[in-house]
C-alpha atoms as a PDB file:
ATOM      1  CA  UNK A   1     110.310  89.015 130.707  1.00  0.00           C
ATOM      2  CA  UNK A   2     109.952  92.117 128.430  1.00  0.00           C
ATOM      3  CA  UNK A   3     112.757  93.714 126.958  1.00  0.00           C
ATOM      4  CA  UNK A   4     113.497  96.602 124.540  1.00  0.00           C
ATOM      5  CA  UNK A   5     116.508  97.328 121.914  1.00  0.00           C
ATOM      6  CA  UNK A   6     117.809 100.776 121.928  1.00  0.00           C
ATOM      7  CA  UNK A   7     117.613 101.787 118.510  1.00  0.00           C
ATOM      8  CA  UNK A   8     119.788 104.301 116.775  1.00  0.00           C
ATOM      9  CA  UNK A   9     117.357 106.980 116.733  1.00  0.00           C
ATOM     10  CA  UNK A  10     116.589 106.841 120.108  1.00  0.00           C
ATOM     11  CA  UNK A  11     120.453 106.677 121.597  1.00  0.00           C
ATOM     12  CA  UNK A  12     120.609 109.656 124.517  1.00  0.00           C
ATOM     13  CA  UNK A  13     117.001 109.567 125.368  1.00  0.00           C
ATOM     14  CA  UNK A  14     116.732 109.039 129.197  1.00  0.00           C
ATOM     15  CA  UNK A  15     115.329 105.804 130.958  1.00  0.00           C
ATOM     16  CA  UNK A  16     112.366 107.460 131.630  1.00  0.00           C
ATOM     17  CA  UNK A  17     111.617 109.361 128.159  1.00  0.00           C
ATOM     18  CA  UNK A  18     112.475 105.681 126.227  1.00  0.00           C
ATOM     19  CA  UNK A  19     109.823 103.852 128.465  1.00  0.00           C
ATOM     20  CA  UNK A  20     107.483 106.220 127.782  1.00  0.00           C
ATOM     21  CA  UNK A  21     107.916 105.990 123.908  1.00  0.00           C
ATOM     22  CA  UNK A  22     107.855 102.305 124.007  1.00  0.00           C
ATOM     23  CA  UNK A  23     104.990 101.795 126.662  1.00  0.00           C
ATOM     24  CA  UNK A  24     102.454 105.351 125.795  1.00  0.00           C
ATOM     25  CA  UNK A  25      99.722 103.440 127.436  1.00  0.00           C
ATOM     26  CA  UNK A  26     101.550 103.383 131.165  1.00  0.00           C
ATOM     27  CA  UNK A  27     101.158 106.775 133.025  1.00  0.00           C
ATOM     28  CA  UNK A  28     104.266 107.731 134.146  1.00  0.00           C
ATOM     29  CA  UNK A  29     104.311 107.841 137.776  1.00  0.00           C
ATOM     30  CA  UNK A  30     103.618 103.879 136.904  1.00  0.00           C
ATOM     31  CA  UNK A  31     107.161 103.980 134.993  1.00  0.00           C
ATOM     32  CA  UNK A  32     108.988 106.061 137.350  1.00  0.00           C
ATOM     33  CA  UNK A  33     108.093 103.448 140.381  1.00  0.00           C
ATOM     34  CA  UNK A  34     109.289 100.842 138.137  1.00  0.00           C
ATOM     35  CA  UNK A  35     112.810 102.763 138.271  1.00  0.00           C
ATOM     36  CA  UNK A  36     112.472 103.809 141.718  1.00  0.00           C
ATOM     37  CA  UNK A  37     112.000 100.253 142.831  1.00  0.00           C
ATOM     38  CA  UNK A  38     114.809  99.065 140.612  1.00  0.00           C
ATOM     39  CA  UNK A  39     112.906  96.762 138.322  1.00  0.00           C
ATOM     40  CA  UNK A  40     114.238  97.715 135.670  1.00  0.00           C
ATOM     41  CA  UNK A  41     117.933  96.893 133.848  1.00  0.00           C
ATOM     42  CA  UNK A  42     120.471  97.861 131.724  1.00  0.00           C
ATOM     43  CA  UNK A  43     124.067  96.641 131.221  1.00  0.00           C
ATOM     44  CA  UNK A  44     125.067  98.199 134.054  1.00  0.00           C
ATOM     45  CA  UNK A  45     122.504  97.082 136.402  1.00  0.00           C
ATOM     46  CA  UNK A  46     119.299  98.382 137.314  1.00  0.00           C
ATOM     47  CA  UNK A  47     119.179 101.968 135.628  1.00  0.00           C
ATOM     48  CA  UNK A  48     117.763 105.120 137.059  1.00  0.00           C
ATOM     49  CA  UNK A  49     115.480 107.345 135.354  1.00  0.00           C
ATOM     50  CA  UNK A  50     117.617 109.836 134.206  1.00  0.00           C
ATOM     51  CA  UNK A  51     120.544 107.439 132.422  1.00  0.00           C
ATOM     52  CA  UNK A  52     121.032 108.169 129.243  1.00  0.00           C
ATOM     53  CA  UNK A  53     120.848 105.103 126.715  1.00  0.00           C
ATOM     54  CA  UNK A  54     123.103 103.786 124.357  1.00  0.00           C
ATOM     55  CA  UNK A  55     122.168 102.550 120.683  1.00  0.00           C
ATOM     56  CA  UNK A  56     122.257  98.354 120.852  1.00  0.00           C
ATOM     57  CA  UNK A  57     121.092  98.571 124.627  1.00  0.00           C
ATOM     58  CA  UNK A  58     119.320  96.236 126.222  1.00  0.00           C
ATOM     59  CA  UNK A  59     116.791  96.679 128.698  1.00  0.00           C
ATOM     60  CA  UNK A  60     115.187  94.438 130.822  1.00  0.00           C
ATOM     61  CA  UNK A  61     111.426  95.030 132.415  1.00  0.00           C
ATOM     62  CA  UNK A  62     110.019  92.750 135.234  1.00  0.00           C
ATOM     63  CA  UNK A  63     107.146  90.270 134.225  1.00  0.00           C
ATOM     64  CA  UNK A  64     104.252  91.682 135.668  1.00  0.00           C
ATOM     65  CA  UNK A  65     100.767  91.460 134.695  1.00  0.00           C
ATOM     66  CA  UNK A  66      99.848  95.395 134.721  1.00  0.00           C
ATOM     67  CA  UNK A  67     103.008  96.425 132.468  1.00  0.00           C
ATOM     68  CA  UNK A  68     102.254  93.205 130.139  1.00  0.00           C
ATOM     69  CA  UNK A  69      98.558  94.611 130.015  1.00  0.00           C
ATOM     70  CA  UNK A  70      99.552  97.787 129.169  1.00  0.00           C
ATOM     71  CA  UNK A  71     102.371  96.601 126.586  1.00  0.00           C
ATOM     72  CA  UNK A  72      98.856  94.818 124.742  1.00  0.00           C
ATOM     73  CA  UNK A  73      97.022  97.706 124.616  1.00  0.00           C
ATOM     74  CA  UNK A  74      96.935  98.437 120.413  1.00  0.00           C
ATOM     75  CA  UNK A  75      97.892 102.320 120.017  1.00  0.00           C
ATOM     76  CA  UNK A  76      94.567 102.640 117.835  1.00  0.00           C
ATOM     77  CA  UNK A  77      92.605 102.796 121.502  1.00  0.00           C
ATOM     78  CA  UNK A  78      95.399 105.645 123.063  1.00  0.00           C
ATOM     79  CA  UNK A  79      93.356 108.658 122.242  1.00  0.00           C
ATOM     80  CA  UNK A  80      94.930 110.886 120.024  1.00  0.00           C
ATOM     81  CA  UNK A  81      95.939 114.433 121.817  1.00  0.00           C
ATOM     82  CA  UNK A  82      94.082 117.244 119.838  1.00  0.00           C
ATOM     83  CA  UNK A  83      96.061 120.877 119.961  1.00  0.00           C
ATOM     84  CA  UNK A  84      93.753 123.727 119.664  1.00  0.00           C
ATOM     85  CA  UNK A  85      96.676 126.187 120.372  1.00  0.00           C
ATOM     86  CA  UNK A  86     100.140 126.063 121.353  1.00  0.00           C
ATOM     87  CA  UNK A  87     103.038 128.841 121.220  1.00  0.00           C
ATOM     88  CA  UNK A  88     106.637 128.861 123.115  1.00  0.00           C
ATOM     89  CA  UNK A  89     104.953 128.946 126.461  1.00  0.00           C
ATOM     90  CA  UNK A  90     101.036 127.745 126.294  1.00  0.00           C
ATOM     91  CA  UNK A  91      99.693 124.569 125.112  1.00  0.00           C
ATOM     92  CA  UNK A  92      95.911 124.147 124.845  1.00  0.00           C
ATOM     93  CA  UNK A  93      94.393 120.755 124.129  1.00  0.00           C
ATOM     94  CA  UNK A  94      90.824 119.660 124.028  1.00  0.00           C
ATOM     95  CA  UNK A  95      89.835 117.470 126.592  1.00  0.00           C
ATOM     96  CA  UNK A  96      87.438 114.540 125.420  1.00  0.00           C
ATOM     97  CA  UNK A  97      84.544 113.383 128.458  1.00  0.00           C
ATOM     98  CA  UNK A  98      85.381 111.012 130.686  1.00  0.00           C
ATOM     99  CA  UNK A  99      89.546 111.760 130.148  1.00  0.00           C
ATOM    100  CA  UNK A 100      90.428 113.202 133.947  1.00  0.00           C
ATOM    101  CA  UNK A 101      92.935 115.846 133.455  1.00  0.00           C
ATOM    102  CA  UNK A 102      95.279 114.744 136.289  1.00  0.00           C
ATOM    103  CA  UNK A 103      96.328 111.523 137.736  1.00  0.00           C
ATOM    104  CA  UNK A 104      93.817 109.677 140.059  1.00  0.00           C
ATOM    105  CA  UNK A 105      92.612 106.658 141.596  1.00  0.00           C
ATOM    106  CA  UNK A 106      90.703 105.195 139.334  1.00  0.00           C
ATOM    107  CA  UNK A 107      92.530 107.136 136.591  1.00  0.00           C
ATOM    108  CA  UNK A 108      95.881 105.719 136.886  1.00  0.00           C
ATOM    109  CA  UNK A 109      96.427 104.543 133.596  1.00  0.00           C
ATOM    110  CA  UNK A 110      94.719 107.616 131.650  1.00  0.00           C
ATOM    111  CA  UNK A 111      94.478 111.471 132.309  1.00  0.00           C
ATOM    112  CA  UNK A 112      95.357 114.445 130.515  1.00  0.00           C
ATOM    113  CA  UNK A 113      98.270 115.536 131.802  1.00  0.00           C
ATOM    114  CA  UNK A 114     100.394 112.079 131.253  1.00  0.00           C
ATOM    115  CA  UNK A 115      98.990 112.418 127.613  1.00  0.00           C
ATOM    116  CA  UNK A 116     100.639 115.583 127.067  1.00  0.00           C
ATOM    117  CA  UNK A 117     103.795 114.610 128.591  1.00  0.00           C
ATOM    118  CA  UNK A 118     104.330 112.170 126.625  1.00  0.00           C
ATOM    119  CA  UNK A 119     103.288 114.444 122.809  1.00  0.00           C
ATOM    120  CA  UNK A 120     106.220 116.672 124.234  1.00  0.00           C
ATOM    121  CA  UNK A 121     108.413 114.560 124.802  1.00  0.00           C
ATOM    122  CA  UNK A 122     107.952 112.797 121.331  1.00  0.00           C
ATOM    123  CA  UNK A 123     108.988 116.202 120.105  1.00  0.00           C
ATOM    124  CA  UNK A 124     112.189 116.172 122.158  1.00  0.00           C
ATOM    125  CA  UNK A 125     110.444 118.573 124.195  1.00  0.00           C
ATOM    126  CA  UNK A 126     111.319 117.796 128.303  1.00  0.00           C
ATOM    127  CA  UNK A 127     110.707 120.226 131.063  1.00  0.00           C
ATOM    128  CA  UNK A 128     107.763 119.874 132.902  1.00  0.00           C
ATOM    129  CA  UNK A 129     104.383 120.461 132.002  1.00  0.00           C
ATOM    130  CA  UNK A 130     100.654 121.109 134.154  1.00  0.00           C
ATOM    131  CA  UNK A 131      97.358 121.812 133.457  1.00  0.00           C
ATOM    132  CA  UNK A 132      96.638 126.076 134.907  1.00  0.00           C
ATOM    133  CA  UNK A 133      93.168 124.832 135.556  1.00  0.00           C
ATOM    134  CA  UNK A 134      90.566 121.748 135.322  1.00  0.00           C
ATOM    135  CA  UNK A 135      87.389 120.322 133.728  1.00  0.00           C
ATOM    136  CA  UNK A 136      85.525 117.828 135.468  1.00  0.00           C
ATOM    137  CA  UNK A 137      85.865 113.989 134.156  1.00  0.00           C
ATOM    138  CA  UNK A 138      82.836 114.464 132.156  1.00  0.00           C
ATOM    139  CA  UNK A 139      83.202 117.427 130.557  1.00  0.00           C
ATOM    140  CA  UNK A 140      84.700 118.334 127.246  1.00  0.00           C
ATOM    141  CA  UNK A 141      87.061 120.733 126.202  1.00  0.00           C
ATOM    142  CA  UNK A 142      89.931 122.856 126.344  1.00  0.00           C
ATOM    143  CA  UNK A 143      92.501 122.737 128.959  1.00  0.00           C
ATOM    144  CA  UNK A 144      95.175 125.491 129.059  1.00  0.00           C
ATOM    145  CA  UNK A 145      99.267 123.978 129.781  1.00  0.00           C
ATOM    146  CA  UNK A 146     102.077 125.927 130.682  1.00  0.00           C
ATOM    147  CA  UNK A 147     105.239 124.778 129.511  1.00  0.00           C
ATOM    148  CA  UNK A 148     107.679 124.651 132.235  1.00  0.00           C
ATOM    149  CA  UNK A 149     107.235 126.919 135.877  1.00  0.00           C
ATOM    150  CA  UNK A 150     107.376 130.037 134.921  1.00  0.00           C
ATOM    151  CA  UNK A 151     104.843 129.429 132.273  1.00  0.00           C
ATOM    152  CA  UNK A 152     102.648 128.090 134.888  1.00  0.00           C
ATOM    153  CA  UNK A 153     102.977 130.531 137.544  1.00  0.00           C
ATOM    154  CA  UNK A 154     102.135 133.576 134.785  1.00  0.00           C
ATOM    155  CA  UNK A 155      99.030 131.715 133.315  1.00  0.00           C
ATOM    156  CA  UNK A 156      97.928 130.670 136.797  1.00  0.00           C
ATOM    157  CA  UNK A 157      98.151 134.201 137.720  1.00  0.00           C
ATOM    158  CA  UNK A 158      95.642 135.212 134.903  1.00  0.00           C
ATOM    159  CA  UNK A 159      92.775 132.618 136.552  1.00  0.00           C
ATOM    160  CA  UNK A 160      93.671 134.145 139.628  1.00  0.00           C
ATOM    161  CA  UNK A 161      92.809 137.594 138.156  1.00  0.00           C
ATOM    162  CA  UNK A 162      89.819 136.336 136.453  1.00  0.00           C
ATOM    163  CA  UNK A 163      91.356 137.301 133.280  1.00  0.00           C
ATOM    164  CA  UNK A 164      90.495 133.981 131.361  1.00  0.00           C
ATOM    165  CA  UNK A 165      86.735 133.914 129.684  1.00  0.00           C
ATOM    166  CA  UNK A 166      85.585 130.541 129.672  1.00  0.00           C
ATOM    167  CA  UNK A 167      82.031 130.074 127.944  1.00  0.00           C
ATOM    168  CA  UNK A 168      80.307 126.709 128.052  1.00  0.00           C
ATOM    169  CA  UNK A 169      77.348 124.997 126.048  1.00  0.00           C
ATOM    170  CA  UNK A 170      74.822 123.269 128.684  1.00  0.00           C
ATOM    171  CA  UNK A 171      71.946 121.552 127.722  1.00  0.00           C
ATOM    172  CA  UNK A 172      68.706 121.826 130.855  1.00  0.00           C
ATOM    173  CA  UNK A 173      65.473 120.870 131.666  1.00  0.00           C
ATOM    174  CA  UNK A 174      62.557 122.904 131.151  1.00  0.00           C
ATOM    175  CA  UNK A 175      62.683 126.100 129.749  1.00  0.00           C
ATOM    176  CA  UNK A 176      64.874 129.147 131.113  1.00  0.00           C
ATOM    177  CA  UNK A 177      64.679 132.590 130.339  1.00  0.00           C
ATOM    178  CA  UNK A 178      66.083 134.042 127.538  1.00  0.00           C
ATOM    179  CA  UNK A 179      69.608 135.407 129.271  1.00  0.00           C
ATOM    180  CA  UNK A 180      70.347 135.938 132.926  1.00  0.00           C
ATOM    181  CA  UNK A 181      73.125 135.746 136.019  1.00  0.00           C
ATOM    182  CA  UNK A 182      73.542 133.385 138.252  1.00  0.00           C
ATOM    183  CA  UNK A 183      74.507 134.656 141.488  1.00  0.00           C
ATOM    184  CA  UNK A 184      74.899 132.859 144.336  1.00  0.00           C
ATOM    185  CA  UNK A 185      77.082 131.558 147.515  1.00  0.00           C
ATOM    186  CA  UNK A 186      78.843 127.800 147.453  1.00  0.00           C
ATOM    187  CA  UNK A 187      80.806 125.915 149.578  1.00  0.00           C
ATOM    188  CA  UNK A 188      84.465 126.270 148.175  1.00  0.00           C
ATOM    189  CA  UNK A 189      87.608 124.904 150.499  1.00  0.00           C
ATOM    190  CA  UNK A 190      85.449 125.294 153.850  1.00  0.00           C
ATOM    191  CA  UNK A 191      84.035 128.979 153.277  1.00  0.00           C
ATOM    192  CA  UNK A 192      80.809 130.214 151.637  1.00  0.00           C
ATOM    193  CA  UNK A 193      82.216 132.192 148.645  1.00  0.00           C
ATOM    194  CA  UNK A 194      80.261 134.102 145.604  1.00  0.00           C
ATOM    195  CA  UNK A 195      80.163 132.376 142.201  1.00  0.00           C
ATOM    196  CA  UNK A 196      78.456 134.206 139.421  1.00  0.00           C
ATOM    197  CA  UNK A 197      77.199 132.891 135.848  1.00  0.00           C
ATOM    198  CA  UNK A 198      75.912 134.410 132.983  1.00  0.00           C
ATOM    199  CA  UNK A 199      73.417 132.656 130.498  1.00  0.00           C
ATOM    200  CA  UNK A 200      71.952 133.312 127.084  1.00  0.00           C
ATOM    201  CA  UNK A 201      69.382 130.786 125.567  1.00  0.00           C
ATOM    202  CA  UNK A 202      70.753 129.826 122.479  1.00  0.00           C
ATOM    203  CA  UNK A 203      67.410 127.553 121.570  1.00  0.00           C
ATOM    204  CA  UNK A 204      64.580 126.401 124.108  1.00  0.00           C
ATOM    205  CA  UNK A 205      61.214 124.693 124.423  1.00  0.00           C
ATOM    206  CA  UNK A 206      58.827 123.282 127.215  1.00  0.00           C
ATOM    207  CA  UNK A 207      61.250 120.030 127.808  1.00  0.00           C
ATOM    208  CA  UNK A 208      64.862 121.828 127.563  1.00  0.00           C
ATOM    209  CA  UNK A 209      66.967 124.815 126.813  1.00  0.00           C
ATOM    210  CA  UNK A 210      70.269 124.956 125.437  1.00  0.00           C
ATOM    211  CA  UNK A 211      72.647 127.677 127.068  1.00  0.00           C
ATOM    212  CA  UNK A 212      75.174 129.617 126.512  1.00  0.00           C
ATOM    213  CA  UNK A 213      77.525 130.146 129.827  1.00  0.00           C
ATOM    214  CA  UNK A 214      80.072 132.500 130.707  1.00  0.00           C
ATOM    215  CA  UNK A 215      81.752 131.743 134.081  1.00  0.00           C
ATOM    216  CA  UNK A 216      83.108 135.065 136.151  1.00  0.00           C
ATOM    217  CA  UNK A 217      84.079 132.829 138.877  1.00  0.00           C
ATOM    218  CA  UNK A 218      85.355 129.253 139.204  1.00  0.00           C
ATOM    219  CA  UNK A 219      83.897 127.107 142.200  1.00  0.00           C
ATOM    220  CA  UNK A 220      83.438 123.451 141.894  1.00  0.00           C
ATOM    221  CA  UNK A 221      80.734 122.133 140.187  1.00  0.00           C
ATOM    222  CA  UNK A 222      79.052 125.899 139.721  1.00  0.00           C
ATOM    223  CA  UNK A 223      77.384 125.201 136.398  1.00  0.00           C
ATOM    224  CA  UNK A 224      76.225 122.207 137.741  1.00  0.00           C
ATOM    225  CA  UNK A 225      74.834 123.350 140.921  1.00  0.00           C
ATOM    226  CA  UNK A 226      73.512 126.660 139.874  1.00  0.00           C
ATOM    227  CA  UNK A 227      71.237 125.634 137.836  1.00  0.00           C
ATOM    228  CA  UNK A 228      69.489 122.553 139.438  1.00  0.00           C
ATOM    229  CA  UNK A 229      68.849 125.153 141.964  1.00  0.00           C
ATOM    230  CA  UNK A 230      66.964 126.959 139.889  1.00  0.00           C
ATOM    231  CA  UNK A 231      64.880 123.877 138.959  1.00  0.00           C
ATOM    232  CA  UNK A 232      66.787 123.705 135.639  1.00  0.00           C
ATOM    233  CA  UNK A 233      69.558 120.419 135.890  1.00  0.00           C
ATOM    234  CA  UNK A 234      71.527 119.417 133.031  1.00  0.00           C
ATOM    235  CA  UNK A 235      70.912 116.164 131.215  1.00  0.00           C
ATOM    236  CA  UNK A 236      72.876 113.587 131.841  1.00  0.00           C
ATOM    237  CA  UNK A 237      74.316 115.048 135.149  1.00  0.00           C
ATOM    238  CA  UNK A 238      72.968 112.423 137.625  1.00  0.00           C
ATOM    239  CA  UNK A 239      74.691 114.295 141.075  1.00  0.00           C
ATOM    240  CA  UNK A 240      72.311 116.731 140.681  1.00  0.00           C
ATOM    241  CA  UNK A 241      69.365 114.903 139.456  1.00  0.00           C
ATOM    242  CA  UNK A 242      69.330 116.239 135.899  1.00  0.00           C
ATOM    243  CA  UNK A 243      67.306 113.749 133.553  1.00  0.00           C
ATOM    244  CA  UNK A 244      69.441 110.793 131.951  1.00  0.00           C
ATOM    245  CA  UNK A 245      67.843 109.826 129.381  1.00  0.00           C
ATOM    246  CA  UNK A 246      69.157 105.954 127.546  1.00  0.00           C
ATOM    247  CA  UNK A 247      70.511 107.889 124.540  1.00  0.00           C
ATOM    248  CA  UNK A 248      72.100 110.603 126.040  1.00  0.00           C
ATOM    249  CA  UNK A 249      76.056 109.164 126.778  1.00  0.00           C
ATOM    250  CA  UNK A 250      76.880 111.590 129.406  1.00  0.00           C
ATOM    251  CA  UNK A 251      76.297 115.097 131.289  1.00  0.00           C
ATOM    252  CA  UNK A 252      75.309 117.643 128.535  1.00  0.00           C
ATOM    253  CA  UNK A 253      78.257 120.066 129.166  1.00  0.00           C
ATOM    254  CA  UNK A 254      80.928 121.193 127.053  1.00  0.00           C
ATOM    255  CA  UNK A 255      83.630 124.146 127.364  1.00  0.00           C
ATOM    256  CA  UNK A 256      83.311 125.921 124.140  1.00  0.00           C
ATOM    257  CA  UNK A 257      86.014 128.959 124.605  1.00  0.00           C
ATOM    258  CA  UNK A 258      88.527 130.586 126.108  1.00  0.00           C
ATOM    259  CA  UNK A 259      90.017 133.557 125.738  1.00  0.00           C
ATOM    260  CA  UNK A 260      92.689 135.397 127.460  1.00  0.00           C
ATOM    261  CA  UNK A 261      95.853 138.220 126.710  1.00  0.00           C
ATOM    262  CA  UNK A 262      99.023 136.199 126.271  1.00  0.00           C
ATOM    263  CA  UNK A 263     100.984 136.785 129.033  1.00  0.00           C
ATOM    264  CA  UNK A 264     104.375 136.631 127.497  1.00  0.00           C
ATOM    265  CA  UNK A 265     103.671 138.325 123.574  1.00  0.00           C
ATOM    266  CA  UNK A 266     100.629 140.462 125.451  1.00  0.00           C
ATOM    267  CA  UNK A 267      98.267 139.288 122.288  1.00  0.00           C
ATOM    268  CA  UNK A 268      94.640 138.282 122.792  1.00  0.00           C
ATOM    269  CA  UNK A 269      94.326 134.478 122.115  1.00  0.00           C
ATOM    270  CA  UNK A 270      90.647 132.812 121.513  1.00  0.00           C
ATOM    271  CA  UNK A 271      90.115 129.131 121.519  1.00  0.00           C
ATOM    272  CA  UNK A 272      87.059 127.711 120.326  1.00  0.00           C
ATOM    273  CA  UNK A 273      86.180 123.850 120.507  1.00  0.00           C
ATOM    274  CA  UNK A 274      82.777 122.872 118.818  1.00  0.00           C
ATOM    275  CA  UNK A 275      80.445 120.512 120.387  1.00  0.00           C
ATOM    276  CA  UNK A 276      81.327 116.730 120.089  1.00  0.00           C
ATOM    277  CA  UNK A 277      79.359 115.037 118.305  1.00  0.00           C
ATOM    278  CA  UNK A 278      78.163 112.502 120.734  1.00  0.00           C
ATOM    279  CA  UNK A 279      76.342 115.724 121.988  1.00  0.00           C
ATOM    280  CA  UNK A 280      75.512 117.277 119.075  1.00  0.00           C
ATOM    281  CA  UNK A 281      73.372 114.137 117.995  1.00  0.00           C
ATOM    282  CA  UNK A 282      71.310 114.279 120.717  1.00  0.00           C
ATOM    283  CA  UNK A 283      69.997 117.656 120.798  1.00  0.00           C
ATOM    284  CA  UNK A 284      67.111 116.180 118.231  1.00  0.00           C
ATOM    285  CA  UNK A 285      66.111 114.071 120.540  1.00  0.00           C
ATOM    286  CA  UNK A 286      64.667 117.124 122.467  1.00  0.00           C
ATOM    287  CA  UNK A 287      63.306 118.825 119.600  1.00  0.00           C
ATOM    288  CA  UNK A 288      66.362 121.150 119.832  1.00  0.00           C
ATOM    289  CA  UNK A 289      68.473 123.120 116.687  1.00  0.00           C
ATOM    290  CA  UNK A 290      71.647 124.445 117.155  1.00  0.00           C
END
């Protein structure tokens, strides 16, 4: 049965904050059923998630195979958060593929959003914490936090205003025209709405064109869809039958920037994220030079 010391340094913490520091690779709605069920215990009993711990405590986890699996897993495979920006309010990390920014079946055990929960509250940092907006699993980039509710109401309000510019590097088959908008209507929560895209071609030939993107709207999968129907797919995105070629690890699409007006010190912030590398190394491949 597993069981953890308090040490000095960590005497006050909460149930919950402890268990995350000693088990990082357990999401935490995993830990907080643990409590909620009452498997786990202190010297007074089972303990809630909010007790605060004493130095010399011990605590006492059940023997299950998930929580020993996740005690094994060496910290050298948790991937390590990456802050682009981050003031009082605003937090912006960069989101690697395949990394879904919330909690979902099938990503349990690894999303965004527990990551950054647990940097903060590493930092003796503990109100809450959410993501003002999302990339899909397999894309890359930044991802904009509010710290606490407030925080997240303002910043959600700017999205809501379009007042966030989000550009994105896409690479497409075939060639496209030099720049352009996308305009066009797609399903989005039962209605038909209007989601526009600009492009610029940053390089292009016969077999693919790499693009610039600037998004004016935000409906699900609009990259994506936008441009398969204009007969030019990205690689890697199989949905939409882009080609996937063997040395291409994923969909070719990557948030490069955002920029916005601070919402609480009204100055203009820009984030930039270059592209990964296991991108960047494939452009070559397609006779392409960024």
């Amino acid at each position: 049965m597993p069981q953890f010391i308090v040490e000095k340094t960590e005497a006050q913490l909460c149930v919950v904050d402890f268990l995350r520091q000693r088990v990082p690779a357990a999401p935490v709605a995993y830990l907080k059923q643990l409590l909620k069920k009452g498997k786990v215990r202190g010297r007074t009993g089972v303990l809630k998630g909010s007790d605060l711990l004493q130095a010399g405590e011990i605590l006492q986890l059940p023997d299950s195979g998930r929580l020993l699996e996740l005690l094994a897993t060496p910290a050298a495979c948790l991937q390590e958060l990456r802050v682009l920006y981050e003031s009082r309010e605003i937090l912006v990390v960069d989101k690697p593929a395949g990394l879904a920014v919330h909690a979902s079946q099938g990503h349990e055990q690894a999303n965004l959003t527990d990551q950054v929960e647990s940097f903060l509250v590493k930092r003796g940092i503990r109100f809450k914490v959410a993501p003002v907006h999302r990339l899909d699993l397999e894309t890359s980039g930044p991802v904009l936090f509010g710290k606490g509710k407030q925080a997240c109401g303002r910043l959600g309000q700017l999205f809501m205003r379009h007042e966030v510019d989000k550009s994105y590097l896409a690479l497409v088959a075939g060639r496209t025209p030099g720049s352009g908008r996308l305009e066009s209507q797609l399903p989005a929560k039962g209605k038909e709405k209007q989601a526009r895209t600009d492009f610029r071609a940053l390089a292009r030939n016969e077999q693919a064109s790499l693009l610039e993107l600037q998004l004016h709207t935000g409906r699900q999968h609009q990259i994506r869809r936008q441009l398969a129907a204009q007969g030019h797919p990205l690689f890697g995105d199989k949905r939409y039958r882009g080609p996937c070629p063997a040395d291409l690890p994923r969909m070719f699409l990557h948030c490069c920037r955002l920029a916005f007006v601070d919402p609480f010190s009204e100055s203009p912030v820009s984030i930039e994220s270059p592209l990964p590398e296991d991108l960047a190394i494939f452009l070559p491949c397609v006779n392409i030079t960024l």
